[in-house]
Protein backbone atom coordinates (compact mmCIF):
# COMPACT_ATOMS: atom_id res chain seq x y z
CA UNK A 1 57.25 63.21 84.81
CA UNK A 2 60.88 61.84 85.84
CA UNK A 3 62.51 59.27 83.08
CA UNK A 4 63.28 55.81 85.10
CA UNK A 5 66.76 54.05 84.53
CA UNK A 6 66.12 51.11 83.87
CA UNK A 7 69.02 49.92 82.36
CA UNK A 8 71.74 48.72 85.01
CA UNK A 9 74.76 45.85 85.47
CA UNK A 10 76.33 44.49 88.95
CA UNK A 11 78.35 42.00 90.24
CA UNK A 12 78.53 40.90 93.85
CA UNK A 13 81.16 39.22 96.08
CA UNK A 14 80.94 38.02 99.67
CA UNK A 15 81.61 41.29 101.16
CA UNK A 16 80.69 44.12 98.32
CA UNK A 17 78.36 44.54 95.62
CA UNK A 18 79.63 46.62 92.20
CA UNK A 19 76.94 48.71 90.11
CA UNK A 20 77.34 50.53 87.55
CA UNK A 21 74.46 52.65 86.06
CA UNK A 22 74.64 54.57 83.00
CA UNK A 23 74.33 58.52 82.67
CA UNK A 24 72.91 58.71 79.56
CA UNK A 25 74.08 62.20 78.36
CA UNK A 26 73.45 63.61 82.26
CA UNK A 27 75.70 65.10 84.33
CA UNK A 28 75.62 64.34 87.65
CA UNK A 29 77.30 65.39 90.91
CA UNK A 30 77.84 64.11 94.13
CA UNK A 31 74.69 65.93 95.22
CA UNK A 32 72.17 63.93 92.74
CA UNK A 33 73.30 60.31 95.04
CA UNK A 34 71.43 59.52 98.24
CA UNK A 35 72.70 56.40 99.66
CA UNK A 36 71.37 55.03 103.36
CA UNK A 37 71.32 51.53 104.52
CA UNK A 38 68.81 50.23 102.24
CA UNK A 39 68.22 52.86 99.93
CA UNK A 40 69.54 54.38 96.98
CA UNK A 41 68.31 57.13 94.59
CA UNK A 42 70.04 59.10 91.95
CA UNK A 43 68.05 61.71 90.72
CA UNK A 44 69.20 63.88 87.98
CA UNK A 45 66.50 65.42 86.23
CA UNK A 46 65.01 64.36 84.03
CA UNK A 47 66.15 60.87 84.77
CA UNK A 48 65.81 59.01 88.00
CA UNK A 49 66.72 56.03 90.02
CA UNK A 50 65.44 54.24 93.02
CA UNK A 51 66.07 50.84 94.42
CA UNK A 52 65.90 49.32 97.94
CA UNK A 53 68.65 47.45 98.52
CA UNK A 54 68.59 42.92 99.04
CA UNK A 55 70.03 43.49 102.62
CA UNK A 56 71.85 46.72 104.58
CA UNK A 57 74.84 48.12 103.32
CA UNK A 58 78.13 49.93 105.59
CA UNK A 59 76.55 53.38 103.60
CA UNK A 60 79.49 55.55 105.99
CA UNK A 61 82.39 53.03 103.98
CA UNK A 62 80.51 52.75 100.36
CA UNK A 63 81.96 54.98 97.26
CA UNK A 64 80.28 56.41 94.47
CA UNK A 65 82.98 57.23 91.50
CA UNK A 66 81.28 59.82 88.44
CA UNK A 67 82.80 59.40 84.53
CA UNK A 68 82.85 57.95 81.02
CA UNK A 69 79.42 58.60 81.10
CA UNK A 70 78.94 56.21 84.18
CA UNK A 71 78.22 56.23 87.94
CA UNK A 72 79.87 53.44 89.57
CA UNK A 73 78.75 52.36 93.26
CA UNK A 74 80.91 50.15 95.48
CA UNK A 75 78.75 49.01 98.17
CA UNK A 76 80.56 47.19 100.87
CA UNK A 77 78.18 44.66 102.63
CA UNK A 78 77.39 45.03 106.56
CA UNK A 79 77.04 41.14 106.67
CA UNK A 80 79.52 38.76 104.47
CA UNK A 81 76.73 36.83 102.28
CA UNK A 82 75.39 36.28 98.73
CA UNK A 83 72.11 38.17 97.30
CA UNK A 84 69.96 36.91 95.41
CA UNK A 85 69.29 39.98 93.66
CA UNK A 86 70.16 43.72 93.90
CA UNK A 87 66.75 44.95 94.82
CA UNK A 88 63.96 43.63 97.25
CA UNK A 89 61.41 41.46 95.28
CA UNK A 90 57.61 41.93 96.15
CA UNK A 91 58.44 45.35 97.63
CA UNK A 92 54.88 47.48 97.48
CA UNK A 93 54.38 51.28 97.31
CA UNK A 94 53.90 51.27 101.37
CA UNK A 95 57.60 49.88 102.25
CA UNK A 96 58.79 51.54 99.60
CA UNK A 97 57.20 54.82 100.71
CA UNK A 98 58.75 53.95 104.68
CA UNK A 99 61.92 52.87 103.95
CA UNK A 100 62.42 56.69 101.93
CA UNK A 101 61.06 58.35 105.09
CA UNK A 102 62.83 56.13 107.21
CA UNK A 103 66.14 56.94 104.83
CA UNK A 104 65.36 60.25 104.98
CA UNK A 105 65.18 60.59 109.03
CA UNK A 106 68.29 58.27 109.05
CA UNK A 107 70.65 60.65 106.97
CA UNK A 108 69.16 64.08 108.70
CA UNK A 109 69.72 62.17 111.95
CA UNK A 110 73.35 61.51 110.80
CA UNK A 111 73.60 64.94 109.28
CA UNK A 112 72.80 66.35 112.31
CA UNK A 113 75.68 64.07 114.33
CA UNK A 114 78.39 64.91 111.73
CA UNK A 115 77.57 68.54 112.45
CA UNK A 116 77.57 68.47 116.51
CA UNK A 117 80.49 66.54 116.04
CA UNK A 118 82.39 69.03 113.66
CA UNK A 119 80.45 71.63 116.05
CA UNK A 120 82.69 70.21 119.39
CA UNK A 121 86.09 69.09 117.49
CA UNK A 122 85.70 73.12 116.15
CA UNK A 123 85.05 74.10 119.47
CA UNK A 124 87.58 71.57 120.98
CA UNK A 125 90.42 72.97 118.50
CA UNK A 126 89.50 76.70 119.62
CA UNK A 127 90.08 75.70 122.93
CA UNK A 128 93.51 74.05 122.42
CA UNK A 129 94.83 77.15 120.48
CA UNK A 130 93.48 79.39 123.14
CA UNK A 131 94.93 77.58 125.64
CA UNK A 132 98.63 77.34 123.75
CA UNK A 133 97.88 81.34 123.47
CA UNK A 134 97.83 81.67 126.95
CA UNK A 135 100.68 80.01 127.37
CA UNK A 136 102.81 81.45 124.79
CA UNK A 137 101.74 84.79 126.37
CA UNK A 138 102.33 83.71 130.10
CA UNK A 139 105.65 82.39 129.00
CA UNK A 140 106.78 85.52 127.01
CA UNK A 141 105.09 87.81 130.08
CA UNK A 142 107.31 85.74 132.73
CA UNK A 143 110.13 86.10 130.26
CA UNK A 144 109.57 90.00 130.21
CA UNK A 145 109.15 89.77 133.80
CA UNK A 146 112.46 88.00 134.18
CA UNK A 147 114.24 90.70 132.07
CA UNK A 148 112.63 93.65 134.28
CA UNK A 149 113.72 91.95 137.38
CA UNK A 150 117.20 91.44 136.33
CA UNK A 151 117.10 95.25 135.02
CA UNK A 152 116.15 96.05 138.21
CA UNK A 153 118.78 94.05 140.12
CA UNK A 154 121.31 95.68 138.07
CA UNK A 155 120.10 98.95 138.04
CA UNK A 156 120.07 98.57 142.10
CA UNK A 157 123.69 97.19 141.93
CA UNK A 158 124.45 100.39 140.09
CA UNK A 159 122.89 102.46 142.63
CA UNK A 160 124.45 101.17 145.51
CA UNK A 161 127.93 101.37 143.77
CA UNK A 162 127.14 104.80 142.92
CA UNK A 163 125.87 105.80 146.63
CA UNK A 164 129.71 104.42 147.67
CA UNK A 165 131.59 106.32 145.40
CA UNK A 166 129.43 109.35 146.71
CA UNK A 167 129.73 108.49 150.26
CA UNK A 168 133.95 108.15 149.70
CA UNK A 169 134.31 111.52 147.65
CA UNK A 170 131.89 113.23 150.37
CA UNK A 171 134.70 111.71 153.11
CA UNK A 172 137.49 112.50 150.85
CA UNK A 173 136.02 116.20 150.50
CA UNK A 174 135.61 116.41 154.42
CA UNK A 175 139.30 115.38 155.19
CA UNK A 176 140.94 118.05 152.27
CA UNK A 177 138.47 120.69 153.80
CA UNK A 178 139.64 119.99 157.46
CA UNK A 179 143.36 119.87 156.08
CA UNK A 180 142.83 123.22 154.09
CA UNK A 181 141.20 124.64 157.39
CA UNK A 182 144.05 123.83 159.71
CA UNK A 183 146.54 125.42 157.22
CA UNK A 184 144.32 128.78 157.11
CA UNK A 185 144.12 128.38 161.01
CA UNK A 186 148.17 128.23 161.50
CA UNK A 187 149.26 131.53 160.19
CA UNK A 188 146.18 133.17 162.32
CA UNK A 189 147.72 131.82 165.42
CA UNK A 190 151.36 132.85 164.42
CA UNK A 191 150.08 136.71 163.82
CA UNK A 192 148.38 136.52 166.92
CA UNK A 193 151.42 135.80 169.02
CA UNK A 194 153.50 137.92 167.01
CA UNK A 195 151.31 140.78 167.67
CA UNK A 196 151.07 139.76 171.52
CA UNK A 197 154.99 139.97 172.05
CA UNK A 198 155.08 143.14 170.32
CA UNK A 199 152.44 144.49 173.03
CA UNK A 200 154.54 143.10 175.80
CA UNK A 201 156.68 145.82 177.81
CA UNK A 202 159.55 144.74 180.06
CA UNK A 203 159.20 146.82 182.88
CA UNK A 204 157.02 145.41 185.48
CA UNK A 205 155.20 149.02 186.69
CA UNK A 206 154.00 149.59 183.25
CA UNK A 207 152.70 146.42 182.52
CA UNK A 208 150.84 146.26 186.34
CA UNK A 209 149.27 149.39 184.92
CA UNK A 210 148.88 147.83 181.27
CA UNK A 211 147.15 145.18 182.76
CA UNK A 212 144.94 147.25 184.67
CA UNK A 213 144.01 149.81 182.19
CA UNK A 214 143.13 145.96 179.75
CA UNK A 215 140.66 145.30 182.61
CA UNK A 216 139.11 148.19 182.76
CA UNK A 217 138.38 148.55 179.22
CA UNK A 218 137.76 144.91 178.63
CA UNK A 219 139.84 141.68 178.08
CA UNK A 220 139.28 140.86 174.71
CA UNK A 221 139.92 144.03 173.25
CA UNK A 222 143.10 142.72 171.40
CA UNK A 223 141.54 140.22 169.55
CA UNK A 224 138.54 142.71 168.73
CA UNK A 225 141.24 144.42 166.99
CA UNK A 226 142.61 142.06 164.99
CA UNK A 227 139.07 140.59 163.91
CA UNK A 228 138.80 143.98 162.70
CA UNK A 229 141.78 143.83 161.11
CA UNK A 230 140.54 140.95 159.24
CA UNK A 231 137.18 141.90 157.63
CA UNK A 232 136.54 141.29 154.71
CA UNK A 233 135.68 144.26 151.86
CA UNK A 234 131.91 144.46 151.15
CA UNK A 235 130.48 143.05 147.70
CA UNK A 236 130.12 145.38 144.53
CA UNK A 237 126.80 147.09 144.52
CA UNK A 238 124.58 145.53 141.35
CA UNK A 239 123.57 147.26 138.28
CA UNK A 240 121.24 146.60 135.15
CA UNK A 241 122.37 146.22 131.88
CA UNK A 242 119.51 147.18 129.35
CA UNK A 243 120.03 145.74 126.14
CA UNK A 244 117.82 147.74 122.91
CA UNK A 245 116.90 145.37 119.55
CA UNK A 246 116.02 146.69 116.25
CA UNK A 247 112.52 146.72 116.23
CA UNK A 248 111.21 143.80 113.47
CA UNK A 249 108.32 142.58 112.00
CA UNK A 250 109.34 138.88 111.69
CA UNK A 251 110.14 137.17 115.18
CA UNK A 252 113.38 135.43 113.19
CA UNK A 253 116.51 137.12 113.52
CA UNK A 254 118.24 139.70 111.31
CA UNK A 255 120.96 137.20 109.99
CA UNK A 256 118.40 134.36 109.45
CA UNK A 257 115.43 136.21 107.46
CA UNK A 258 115.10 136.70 103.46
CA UNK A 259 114.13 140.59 103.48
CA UNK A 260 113.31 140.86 99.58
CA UNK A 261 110.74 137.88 100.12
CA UNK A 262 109.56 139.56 103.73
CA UNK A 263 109.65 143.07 102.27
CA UNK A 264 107.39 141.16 99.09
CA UNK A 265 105.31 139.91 101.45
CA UNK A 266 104.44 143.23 103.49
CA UNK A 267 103.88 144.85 100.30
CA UNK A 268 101.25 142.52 99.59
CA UNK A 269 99.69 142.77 102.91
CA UNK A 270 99.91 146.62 102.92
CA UNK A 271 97.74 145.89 99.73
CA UNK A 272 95.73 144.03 100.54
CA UNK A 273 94.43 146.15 103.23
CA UNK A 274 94.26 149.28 100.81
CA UNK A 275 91.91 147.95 98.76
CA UNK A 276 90.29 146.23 101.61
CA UNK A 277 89.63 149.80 103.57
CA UNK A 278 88.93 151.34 99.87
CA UNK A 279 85.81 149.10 99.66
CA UNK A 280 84.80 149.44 103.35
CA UNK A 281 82.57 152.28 102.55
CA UNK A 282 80.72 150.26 100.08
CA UNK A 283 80.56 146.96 102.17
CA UNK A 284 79.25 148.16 104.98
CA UNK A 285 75.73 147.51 103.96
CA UNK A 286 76.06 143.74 104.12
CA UNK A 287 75.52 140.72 106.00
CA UNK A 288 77.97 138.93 107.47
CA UNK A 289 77.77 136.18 105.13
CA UNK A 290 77.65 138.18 102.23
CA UNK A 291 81.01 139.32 103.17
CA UNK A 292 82.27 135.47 102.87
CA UNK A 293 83.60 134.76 99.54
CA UNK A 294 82.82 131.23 100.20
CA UNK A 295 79.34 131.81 100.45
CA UNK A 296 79.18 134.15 97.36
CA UNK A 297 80.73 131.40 95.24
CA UNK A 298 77.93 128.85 96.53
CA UNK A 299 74.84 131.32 95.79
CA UNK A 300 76.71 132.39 92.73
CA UNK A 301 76.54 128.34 91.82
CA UNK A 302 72.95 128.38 92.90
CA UNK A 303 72.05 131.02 90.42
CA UNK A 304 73.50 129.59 87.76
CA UNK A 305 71.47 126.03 87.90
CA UNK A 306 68.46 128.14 87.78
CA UNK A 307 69.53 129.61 84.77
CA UNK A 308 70.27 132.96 86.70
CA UNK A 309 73.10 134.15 84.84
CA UNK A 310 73.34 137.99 85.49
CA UNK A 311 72.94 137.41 89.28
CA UNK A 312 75.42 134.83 89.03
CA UNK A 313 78.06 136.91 87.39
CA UNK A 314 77.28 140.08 89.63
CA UNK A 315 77.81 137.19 92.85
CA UNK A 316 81.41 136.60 91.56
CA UNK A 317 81.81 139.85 91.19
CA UNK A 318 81.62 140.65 94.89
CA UNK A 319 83.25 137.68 96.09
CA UNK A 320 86.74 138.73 93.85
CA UNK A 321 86.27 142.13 95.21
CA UNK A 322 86.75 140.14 98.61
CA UNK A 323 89.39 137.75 97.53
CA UNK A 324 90.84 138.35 93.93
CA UNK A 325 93.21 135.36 94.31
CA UNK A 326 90.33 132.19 94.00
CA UNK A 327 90.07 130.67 90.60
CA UNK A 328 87.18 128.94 91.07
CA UNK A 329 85.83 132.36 91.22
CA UNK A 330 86.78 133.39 87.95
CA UNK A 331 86.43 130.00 86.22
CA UNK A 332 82.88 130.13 87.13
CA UNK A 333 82.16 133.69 86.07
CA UNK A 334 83.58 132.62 83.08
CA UNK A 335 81.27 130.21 82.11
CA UNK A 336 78.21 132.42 82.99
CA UNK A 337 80.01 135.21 80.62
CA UNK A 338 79.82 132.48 77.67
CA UNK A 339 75.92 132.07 78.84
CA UNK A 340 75.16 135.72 78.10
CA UNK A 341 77.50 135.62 75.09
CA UNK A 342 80.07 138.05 77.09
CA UNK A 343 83.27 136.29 75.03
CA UNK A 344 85.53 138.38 75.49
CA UNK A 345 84.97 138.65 79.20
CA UNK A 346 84.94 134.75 79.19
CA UNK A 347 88.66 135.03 77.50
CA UNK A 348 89.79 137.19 80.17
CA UNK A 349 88.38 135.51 83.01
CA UNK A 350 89.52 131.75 81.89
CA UNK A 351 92.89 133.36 81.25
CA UNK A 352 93.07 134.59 84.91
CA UNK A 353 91.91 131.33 86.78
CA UNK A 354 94.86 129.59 84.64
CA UNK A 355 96.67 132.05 85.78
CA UNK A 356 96.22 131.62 89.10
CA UNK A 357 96.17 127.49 89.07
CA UNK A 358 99.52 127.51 89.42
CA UNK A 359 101.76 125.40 89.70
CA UNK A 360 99.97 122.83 87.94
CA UNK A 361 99.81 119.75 89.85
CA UNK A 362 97.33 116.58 90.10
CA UNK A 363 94.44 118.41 92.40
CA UNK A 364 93.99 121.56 89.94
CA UNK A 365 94.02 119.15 86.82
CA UNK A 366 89.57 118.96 86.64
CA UNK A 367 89.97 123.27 86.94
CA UNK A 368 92.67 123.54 84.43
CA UNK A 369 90.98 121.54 82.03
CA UNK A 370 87.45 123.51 82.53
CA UNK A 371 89.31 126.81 81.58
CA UNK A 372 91.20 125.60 78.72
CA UNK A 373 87.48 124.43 77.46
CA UNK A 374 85.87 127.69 78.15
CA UNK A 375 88.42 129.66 77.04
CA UNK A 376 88.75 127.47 73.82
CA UNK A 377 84.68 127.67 73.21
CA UNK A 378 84.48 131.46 73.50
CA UNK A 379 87.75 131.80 70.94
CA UNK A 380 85.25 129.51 68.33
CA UNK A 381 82.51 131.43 69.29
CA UNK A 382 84.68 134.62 68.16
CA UNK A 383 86.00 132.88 64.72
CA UNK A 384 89.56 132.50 66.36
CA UNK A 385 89.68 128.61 65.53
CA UNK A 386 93.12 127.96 65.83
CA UNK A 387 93.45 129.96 69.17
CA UNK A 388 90.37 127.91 70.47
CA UNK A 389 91.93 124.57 68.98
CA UNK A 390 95.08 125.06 71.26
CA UNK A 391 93.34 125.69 74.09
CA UNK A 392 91.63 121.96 73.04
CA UNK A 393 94.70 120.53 72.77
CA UNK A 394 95.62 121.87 76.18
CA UNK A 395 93.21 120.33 77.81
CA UNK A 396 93.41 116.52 76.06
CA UNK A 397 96.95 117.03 77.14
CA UNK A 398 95.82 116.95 80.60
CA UNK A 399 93.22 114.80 80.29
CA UNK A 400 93.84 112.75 77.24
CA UNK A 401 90.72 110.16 78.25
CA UNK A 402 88.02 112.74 77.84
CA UNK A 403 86.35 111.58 74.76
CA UNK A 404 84.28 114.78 74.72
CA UNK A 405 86.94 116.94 74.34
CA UNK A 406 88.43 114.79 71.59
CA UNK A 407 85.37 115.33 69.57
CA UNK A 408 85.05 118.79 69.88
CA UNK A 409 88.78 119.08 68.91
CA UNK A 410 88.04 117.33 65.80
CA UNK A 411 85.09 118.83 65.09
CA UNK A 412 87.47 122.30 64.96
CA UNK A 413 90.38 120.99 62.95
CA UNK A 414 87.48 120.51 60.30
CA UNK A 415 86.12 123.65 60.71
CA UNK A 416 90.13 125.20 60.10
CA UNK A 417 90.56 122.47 57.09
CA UNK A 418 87.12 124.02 55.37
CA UNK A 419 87.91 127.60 55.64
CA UNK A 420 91.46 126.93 54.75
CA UNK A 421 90.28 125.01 51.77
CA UNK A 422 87.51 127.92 50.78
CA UNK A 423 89.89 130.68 51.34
């Protein structure tokens, strides 16, 4: 059952009317006051407040003000006039019941207003800055557009200019051509009539009979002659010149290469395919996939969350007679050695995957610190404390937030401190 405030104080002028109503302890928010025309509630539970109003109030223009334990209500009057009272006298449970429904409708119906109206001026505002978009981006295209056209212009004026200068040096070539032709031309015509006089004989028998004998044989047999005379020599017959490299592995030249690191490298390969074609005999039984290393490591993994130890360790095997240079490989055959109490195997094979994760950088720092701990384990296991405590301290040094680790490292400097102290 709600707790009625009873207890109230006002004051009115001609145009407002000032309440104050007390809080008692509450604390209220702007959400616990309903105000309409002629209707006001505050309802903070478990208190509560209702009053219907002398006459109608300008509810848009009235203030409500929350503190020093207070709520004070400024209620500016739609008409200028004096009440008689703050509430409605006589007022039964029916107008009392329609005037909340009719408050109610009121503020949903004004509710609803304010929020078609924030609804347009949102969509009204959208609008205006899509419309200043699209003209800050026609005015920046058309600027563009202005700067390609003028690009253009001047890129024409260039061509044009250009085309000129061609068209003059293509003249200029013309005329020096025509000038170097009529000096070639001048000395031909000077040997021609040189030669001519020197064929010329002064008596006038012989050359009636010179003449003759040129018409018989043909009239332009003079000038065949010195055409002849003026051949040119035919061209040089072509030839091939082969050229031999040294025959090289690497595509890079001679001068360019680092032979003890390709010479390292060949080695290795020539290796590599040794004891690849060494093992073919015994490979040639299996799959395809069994021939993966990949795929060995996985079923190797497999075996080992079923507890599958010895199949495990003889699925590494295979894949590091495949590829001997994956540490994964040997960090995981290392752990199943420490399963079937194999420690010195477990050493050897943790010692080998370090050896491998080399050099040590951020992405090998989870498989570095596995192999320290597995290597450090299987030197406990074997008695060889201090060895296994290093390898500890190894790994916290990589990861120094591995609280596990910590406590097994502990847990061994005791173990040191007791024997040391029994010994």
């Amino acid at each position: 059952m709600p707790v009625w405030l009873r207890e109230r104080s006002w004051r009115q002028t001609l145009t407002a009317v000032y309440l104050s109503l007390p809080l008692r302890g509450a604390r209220a928010t702007p959400a616990n006051i309903f105000c309409s025309e002629q209707y006001l509630k505050v309802s903070i539970p478990p208190f509560l407040f209702e009053a219907i109003l002398y006459a109608p109030i300008d509810d848009t223009n009235s203030t409500a003000k929350i503190g020093n334990g207070n709520i004070f209500f400024t209620l500016y009057k739609k008409e200028p006039a004096m009440w008689d009272s703050l509430t409605l006298a006589n007022a039964d449970k029916e107008k009392l019941q329609y005037l909340r429904e009719n408050a109610v409708l009121k503020a949903q119906e004004k509710a609803k207003e304010e929020t078609e109206a924030k609804k347009i001026t949102k969509q009204e505002h959208k609008k205006y800055a899509l419309e200043a978009t699209m003209k800050v981006e026609e005015a920046e295209r058309k600027r563009i557009e202005d700067l390609k056209e003028k690009e253009r212009q001047k890129v024409a004026k260039e061509l044009e200019l250009w085309k000129k200068q061609q068209k003059n040096g293509d003249k200029y070539k013309s005329i020096q051509k025509k000038g170097e032709l009529h000096q070639e031309i001048e000395p031909l015509k000077e040997r021609k009539s040189e030669k001519i006089n020197k064929t010329q004989i002064p008596n006038e028998g012989t050359s009636k009979t010179r003449l003759k004998s040129t018409k018989g044989h043909g009239s332009c047999s003079i000038f065949s002659q010195n055409l002849k005379e003026e051949q040119l020599p035919a061209p040089r017959a072509a030839a091939t010149i082969k050229v031999n490299f040294t025959p090289r592995v690497f595509p890079t030249a001679l001068r360019e290469s680092r032979v003890a690191e390709e010479e390292e490298w060949l080695h290795k390969q020539a290796e590599a395919r040794r004891i690849i074609n060494s093992d073919l005999s015994e490979l040639e039984d299996l799959k395809e996939e069994e021939k993966n290393p990949d795929w060995l490591k996985d079923k190797g993994n497999k075996m080992f969350a079923m507890g599958d130890y010895l199949g495990a360790v003889n699925a590494y095997n295979l894949a590091v007679r495949l590829n001997n240079k994956l540490p994964l490989l040997y960090l995981n055959r290392a752990a199943c050695h420490l399963k079937l109490r194999n420690l010195h195997k477990a050493v050897e094979d943790s010692s080998k995957a370090l050896e491998l994760l080399t050099p040590p950088v951020p992405d090998n720092e989870n498989a570095r610190v596995k192999a320290h701990v597995r290597r450090g384990t299987a030197f406990c296991q074997l008695e060889l404390y201090t060895e296994g405590l290093q390898d500890y301290e190894a790994a916290l040094k990589i990861d120094p937030r591995n609280k596990n680790i910590e406590k097994d490292a502990e847990k061994i400097r005791h173990l040191i401190q007791g024997t040391m102290q029994s010994s």
